[in-house]
Protein backbone atom coordinates (compact mmCIF):
# COMPACT_ATOMS: atom_id res chain seq x y z
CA UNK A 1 20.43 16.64 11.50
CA UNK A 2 22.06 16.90 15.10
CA UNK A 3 19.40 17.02 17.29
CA UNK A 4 15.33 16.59 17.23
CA UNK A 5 12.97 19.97 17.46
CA UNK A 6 9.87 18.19 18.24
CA UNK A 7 7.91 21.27 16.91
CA UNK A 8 9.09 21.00 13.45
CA UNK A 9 8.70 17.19 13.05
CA UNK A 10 7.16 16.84 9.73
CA UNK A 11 3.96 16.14 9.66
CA UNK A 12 3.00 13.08 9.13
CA UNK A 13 -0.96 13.46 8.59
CA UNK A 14 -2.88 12.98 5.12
CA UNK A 15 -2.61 16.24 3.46
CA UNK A 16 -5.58 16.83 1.36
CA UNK A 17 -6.11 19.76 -0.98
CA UNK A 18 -8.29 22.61 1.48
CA UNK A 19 -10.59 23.51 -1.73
CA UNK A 20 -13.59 21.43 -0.82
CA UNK A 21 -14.53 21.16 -4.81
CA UNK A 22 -11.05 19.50 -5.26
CA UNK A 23 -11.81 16.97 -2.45
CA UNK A 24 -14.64 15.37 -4.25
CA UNK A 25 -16.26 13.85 -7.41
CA UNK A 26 -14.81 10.48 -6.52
CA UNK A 27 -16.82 7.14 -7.22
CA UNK A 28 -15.49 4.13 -6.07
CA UNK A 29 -16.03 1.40 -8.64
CA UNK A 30 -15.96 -2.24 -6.82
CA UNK A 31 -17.57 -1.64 -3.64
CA UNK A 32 -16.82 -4.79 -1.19
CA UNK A 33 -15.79 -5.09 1.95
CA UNK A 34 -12.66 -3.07 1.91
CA UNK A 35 -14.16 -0.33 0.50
CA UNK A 36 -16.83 -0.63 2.95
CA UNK A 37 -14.50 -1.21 6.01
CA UNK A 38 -11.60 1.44 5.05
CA UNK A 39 -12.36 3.42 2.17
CA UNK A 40 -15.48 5.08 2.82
CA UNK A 41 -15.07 5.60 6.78
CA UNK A 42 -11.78 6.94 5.71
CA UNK A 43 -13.62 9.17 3.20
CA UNK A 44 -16.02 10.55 5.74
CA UNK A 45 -14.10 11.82 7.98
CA UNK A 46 -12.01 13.46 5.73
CA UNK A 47 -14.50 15.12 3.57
CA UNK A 48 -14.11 13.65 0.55
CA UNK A 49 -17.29 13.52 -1.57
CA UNK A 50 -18.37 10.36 -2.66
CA UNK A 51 -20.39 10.80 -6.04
CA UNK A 52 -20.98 7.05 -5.92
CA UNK A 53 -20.30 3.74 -5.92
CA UNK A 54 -20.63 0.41 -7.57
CA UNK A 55 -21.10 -3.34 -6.58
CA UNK A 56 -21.79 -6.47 -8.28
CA UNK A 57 -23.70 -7.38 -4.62
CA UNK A 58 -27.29 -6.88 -4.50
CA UNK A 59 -27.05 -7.21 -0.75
CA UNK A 60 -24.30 -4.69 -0.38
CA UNK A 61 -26.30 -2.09 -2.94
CA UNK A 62 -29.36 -2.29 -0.59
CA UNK A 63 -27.37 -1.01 2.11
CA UNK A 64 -24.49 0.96 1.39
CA UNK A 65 -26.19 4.36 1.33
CA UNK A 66 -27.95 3.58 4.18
CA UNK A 67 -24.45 2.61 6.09
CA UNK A 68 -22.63 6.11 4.48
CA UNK A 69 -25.19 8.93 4.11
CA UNK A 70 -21.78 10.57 2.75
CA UNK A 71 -22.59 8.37 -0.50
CA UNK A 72 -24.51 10.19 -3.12
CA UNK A 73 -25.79 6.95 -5.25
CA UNK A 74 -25.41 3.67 -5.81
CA UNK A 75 -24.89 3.69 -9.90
CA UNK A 76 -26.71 0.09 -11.47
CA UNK A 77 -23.63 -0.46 -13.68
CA UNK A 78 -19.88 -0.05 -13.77
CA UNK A 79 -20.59 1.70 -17.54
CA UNK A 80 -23.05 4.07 -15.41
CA UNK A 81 -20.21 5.08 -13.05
CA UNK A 82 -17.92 5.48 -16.25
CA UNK A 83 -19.93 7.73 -18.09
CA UNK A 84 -21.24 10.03 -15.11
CA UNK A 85 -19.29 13.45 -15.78
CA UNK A 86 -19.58 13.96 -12.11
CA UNK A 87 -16.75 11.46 -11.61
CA UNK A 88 -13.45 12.98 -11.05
CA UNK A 89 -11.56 10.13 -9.61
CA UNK A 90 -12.48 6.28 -10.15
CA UNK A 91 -11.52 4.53 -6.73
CA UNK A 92 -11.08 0.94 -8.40
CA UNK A 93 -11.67 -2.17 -5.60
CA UNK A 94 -12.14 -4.64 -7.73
CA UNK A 95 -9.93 -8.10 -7.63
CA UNK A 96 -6.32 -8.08 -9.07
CA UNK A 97 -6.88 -10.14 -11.60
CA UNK A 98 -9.07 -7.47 -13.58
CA UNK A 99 -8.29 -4.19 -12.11
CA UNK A 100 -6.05 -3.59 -14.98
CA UNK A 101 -8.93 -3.70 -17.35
CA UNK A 102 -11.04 -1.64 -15.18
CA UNK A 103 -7.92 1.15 -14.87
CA UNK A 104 -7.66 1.00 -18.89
CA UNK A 105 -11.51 1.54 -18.98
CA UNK A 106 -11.44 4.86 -16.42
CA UNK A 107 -8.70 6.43 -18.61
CA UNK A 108 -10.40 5.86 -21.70
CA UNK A 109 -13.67 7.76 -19.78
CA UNK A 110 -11.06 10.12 -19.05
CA UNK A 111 -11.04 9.52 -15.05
CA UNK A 112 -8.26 9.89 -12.50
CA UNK A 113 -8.06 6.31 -11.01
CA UNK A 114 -6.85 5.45 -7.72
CA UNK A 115 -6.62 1.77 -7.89
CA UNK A 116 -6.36 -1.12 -5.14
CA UNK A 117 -3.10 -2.80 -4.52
CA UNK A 118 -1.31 -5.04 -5.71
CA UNK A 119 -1.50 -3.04 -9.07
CA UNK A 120 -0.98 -6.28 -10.52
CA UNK A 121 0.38 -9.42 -10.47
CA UNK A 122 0.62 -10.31 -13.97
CA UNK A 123 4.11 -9.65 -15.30
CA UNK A 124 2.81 -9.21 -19.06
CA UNK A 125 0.31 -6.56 -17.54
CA UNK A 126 2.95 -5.20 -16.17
CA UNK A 127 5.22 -4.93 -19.35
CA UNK A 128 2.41 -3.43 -21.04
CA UNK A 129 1.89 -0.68 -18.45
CA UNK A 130 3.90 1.90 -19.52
CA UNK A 131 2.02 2.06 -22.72
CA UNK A 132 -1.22 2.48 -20.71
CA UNK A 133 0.57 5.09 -18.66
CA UNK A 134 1.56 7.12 -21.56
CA UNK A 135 -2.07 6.72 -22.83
CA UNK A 136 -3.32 8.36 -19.57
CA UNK A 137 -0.62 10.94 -20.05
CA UNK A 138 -2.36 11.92 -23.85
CA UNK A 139 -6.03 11.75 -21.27
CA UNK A 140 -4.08 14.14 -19.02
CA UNK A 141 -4.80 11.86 -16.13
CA UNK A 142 -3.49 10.46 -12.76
CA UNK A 143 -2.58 7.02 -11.80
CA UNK A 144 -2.10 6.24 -8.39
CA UNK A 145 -2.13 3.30 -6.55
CA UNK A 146 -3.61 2.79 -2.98
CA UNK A 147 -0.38 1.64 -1.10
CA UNK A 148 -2.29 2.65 2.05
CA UNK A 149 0.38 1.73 4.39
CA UNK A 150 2.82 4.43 3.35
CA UNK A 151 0.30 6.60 5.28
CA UNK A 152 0.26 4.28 8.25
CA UNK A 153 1.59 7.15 11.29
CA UNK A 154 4.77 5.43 11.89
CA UNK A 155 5.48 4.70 8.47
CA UNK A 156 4.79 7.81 7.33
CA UNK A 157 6.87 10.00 9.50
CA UNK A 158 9.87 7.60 8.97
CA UNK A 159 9.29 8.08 4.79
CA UNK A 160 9.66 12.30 5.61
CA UNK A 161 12.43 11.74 8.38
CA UNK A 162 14.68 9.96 5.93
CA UNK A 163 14.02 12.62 3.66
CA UNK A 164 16.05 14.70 6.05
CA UNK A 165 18.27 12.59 6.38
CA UNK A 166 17.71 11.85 9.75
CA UNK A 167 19.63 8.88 10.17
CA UNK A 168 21.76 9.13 7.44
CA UNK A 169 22.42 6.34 4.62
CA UNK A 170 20.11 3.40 4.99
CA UNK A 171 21.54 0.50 5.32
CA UNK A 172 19.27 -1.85 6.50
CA UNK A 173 15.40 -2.77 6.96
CA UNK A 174 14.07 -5.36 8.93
CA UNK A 175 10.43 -5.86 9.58
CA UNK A 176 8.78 -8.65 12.06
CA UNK A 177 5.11 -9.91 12.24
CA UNK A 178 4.67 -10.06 16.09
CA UNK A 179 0.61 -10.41 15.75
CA UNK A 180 -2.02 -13.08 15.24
CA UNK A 181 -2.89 -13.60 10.98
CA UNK A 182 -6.30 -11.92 9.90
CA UNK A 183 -8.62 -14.83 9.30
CA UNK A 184 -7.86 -16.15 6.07
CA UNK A 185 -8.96 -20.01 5.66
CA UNK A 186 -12.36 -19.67 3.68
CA UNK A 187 -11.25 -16.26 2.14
CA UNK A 188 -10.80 -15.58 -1.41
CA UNK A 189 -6.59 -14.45 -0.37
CA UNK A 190 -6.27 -18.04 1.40
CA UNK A 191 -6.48 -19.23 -2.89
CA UNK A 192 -4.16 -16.69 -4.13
CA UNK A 193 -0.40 -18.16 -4.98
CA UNK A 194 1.97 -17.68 -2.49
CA UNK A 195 -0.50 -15.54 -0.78
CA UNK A 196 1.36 -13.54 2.44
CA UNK A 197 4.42 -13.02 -0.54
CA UNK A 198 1.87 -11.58 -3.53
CA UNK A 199 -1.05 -9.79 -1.22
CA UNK A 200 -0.32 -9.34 2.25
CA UNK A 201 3.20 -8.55 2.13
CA UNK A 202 2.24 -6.24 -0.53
CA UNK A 203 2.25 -3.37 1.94
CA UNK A 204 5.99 -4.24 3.42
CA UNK A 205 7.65 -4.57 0.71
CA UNK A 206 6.01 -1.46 -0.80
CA UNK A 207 7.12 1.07 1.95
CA UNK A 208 10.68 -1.06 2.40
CA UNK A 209 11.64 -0.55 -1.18
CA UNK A 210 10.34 3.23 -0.60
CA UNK A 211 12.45 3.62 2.35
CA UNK A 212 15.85 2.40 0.51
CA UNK A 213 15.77 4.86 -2.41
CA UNK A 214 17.44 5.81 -4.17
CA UNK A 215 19.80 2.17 -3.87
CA UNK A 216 18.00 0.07 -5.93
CA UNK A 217 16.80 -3.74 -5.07
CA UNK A 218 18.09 -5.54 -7.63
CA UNK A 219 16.99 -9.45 -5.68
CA UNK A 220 15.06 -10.97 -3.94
CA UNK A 221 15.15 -14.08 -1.77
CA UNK A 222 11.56 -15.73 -0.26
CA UNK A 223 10.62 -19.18 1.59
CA UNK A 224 6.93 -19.86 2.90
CA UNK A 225 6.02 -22.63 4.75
CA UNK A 226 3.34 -24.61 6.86
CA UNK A 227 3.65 -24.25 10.63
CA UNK A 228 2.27 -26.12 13.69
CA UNK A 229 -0.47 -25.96 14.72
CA UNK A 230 -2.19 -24.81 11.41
CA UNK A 231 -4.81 -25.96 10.30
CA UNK A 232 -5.72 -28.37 7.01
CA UNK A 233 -8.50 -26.42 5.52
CA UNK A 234 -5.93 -23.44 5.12
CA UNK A 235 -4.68 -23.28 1.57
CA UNK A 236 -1.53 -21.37 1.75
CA UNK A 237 1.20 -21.25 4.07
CA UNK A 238 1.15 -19.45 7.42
CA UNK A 239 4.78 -18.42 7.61
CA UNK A 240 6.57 -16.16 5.20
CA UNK A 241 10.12 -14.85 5.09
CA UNK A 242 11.06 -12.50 2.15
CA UNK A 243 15.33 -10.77 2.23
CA UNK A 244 15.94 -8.50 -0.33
CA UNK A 245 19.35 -6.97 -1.47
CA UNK A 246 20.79 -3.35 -3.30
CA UNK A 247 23.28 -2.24 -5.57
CA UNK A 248 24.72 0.15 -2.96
CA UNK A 249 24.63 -3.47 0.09
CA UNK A 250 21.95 -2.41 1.78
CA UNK A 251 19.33 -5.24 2.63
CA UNK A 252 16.48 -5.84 4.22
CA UNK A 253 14.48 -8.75 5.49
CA UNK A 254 10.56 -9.17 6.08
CA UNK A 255 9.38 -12.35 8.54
CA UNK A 256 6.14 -13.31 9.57
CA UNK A 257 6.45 -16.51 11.84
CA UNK A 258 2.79 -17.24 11.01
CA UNK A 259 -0.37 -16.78 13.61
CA UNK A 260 2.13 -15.27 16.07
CA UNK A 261 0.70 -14.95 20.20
CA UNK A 262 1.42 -12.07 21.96
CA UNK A 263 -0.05 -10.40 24.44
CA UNK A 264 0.59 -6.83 22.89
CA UNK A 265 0.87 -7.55 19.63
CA UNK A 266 2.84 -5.12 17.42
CA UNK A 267 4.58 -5.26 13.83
CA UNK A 268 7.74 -3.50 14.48
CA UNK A 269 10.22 -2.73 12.34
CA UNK A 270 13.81 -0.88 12.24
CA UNK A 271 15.67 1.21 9.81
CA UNK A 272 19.15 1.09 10.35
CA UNK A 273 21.45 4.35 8.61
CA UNK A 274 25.01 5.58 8.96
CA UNK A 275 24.36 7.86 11.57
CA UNK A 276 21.65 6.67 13.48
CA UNK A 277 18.41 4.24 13.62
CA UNK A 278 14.82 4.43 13.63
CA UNK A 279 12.62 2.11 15.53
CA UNK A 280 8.80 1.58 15.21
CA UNK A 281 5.91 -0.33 15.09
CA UNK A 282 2.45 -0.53 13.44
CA UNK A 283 -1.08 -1.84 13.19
CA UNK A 284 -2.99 -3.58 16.54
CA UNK A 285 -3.01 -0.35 18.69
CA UNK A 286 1.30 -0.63 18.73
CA UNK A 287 1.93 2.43 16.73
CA UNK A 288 5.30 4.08 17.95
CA UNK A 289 9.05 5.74 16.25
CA UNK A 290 11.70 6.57 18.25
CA UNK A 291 14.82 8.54 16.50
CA UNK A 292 18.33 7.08 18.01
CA UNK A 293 20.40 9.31 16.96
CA UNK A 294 24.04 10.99 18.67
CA UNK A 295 23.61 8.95 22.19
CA UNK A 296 20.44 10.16 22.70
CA UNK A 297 16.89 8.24 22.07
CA UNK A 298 13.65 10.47 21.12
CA UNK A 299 10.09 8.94 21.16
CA UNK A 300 8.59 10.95 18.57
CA UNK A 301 4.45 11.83 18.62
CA UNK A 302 2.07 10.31 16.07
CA UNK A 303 -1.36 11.22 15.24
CA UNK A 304 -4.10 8.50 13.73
CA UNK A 305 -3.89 4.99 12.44
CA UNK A 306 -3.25 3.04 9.61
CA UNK A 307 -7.18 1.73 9.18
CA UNK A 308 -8.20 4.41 8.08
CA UNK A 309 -5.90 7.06 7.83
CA UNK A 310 -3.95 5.95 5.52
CA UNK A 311 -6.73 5.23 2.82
CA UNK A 312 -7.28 9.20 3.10
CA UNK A 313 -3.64 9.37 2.46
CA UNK A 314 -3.30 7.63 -0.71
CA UNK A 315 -6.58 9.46 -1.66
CA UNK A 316 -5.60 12.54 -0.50
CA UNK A 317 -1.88 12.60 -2.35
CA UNK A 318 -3.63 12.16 -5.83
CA UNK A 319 -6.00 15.05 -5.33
CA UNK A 320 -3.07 17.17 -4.53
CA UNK A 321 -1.40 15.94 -7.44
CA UNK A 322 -4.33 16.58 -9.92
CA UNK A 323 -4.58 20.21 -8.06
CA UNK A 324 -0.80 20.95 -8.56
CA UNK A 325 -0.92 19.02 -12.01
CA UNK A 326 2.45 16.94 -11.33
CA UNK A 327 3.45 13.08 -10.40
CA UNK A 328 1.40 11.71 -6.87
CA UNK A 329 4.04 9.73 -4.85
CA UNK A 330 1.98 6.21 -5.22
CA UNK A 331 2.04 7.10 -8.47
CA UNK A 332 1.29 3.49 -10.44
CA UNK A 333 5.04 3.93 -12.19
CA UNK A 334 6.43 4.20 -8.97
CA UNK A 335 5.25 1.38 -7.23
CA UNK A 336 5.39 -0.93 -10.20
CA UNK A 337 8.99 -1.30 -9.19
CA UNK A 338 7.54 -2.75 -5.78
CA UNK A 339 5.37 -4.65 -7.70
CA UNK A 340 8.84 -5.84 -9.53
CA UNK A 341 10.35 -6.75 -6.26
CA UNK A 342 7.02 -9.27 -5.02
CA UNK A 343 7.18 -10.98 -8.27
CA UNK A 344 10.32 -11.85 -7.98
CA UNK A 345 9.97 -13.25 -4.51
CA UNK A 346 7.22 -14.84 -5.75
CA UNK A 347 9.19 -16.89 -8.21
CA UNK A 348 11.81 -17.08 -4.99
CA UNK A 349 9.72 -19.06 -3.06
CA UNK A 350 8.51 -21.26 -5.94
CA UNK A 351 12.39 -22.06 -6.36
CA UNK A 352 12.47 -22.65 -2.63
CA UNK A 353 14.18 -19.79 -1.62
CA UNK A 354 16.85 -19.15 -4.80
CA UNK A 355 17.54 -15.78 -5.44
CA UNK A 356 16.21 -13.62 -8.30
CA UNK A 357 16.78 -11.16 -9.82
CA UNK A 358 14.51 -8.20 -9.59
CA UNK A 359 12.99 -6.80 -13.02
CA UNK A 360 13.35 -10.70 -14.55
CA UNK A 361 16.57 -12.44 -15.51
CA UNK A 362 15.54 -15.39 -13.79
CA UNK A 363 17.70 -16.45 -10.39
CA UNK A 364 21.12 -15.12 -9.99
């Protein structure tokens, strides 16, 4: 790939199937604040068709048709949704710590699932996974898992520009929080373990793995730490770096320096290849890829954002899948290997930054 043709850039948008009957039947089973803030905005203006939804929130129930007229009922029990043969898809939002019960559940009802990240972050549940996989294969449904941020603009059109090789072999991801933290004392995420490694760098690590196939990461090195100026009602540290390694050399390193001031605040990143480098940045209005490539620099177009475009992407990629009967790309085998790569820097950081070894094996 010599030289850019802006007009056949690939195109980074959510691609959804264009039968409307094959954009709906969806319920979305855990119905909190992310659903309610990404999910079903994203839904709307996408035309997917919301069967229904569930909550275990009185107070969200009495208002969440009200909110989405796009919402078709609000179901008085999880075994309601289940059992409605209007339900195509189960959209499972429910906490980590018993989504995996929930997906087992929607295949044995015989639903597609797409379900919340992180898939998990139990390594037995993961072990046992492929058996549930190949128990959804007998079902003759889709898993898929809502890695959102594969869809963010940026991200996405770097995924299908490296799939042309644009910039040759990668050889190198690096990733920098340049942004304020959402606010997390008080939250639920401020009592999760090791919380910006296991939840928020979910998303990084996720399309930074994607982005280095087909090398493999086979470690993973990750510190957190306290930093000044943060407060001692926070549970978890503010400050977060995470370096992973491949068996071809590449590597790649994710920092967040903790509630970061800026006064354009960005998340950039840059993907570094034999023949050439891309350069971007997401989230907070900073959305931008430029292709350096040959001695010349191109600022390439994007269309939408990550909140909420790229909840219609995940969405949209297993509808296409069901509709073309084959593998989606967040496929829930494909990014339990991501899911591989945060547990091990989990276990990094509780070893103060020793290595590990990706897939277990303990450090290396």
């Amino acid at each position: 790939m010599s030289a850019v043709d802006l007009a056949a850039l690939p195109d980074e948008r959510p691609q959804l199937p264009e039968d409307p009957a094959l954009r709906g039947g969806v319920a979305i089973l855990g119905a909190g604040t992310i659903a309610q803030s990404a999910h079903l905005p994203a839904y709307r203006q996408y035309g997917v068709g919301v069967v229904g939804v569930w909550t275990r929130s009185p107070q969200n129930a009495a208002t969440i048709t009200d909110r989405f007229d796009t919402v078709g009922r609000v179901y008085a029990s999880a075994d309601e949704l289940l059992d409605d043969p209007a339900v195509r898809i189960v959209d499972i939002a429910t906490p980590t710590a018993v989504r995996m019960g929930w997906i087992e559940r929607a295949i044995e009802a015989g639903k597609h699932v797409l379900a919340q990240k992180p898939l998990t972050t139990d390594p037995a549940e993961l072990d046992a996974l492929p058996a549930l996989l190949a128990k959804a294969r007998e079902r003759g449904v889709r898993i898929a898992v809502n890695q959102n941020g594969r869809w963010a603009p940026a991200w996405r059109l770097a995924t299908l520009l490296l799939r042309q090789q644009a910039i040759g072999e990668v050889i190198g991801v690096t990733h920098l929080h340049d942004k304020p933290l959402p606010p997390l004392v008080g939250t639920p995420f401020d009592d999760l373990d090791h919380m910006l490694v296991t939840d928020y760098l979910m998303h990084w690590i996720d399309i930074t793995r994607t982005w280095l196939d087909p090398a493999e990461v086979v470690s993973a090195r990750a510190t957190d730490s306290r930093v000044p100026g943060q407060p001692a009602a926070s549970h978890n540290p503010w400050s977060a770096t995470i370096a992973l390694g491949c068996d071809t050399g590449a590597t790649a390193g994710l920092r967040i320096v903790g509630d970061a001031r800026a006064t354009h605040p960005s998340c950039p990143f840059w993907i570094h290849g034999t023949e050439g480098t891309l350069r971007g940045s997401v989230l907070v209005g900073s959305d931008r890829l430029s292709l350096d490539r040959d001695g010349e620099v191109h600022e390439l177009p994007l269309r939408g954002q990550w909140f909420v475009d790229g909840f219609a992407g995940t969405m949209g990629e297993l509808m296409c899948a069901i509709a073309e009967d084959r593998e989606p790309e967040n496929s829930a085998a494909h990014a339990a290997t991501s899911v591989r790569i945060m547990l091990a820097a989990r276990d990094s950081a509780d070893l103060d930054g020793a290595p590990v070894a990706v897939g277990g094996g303990g450090p290396r």
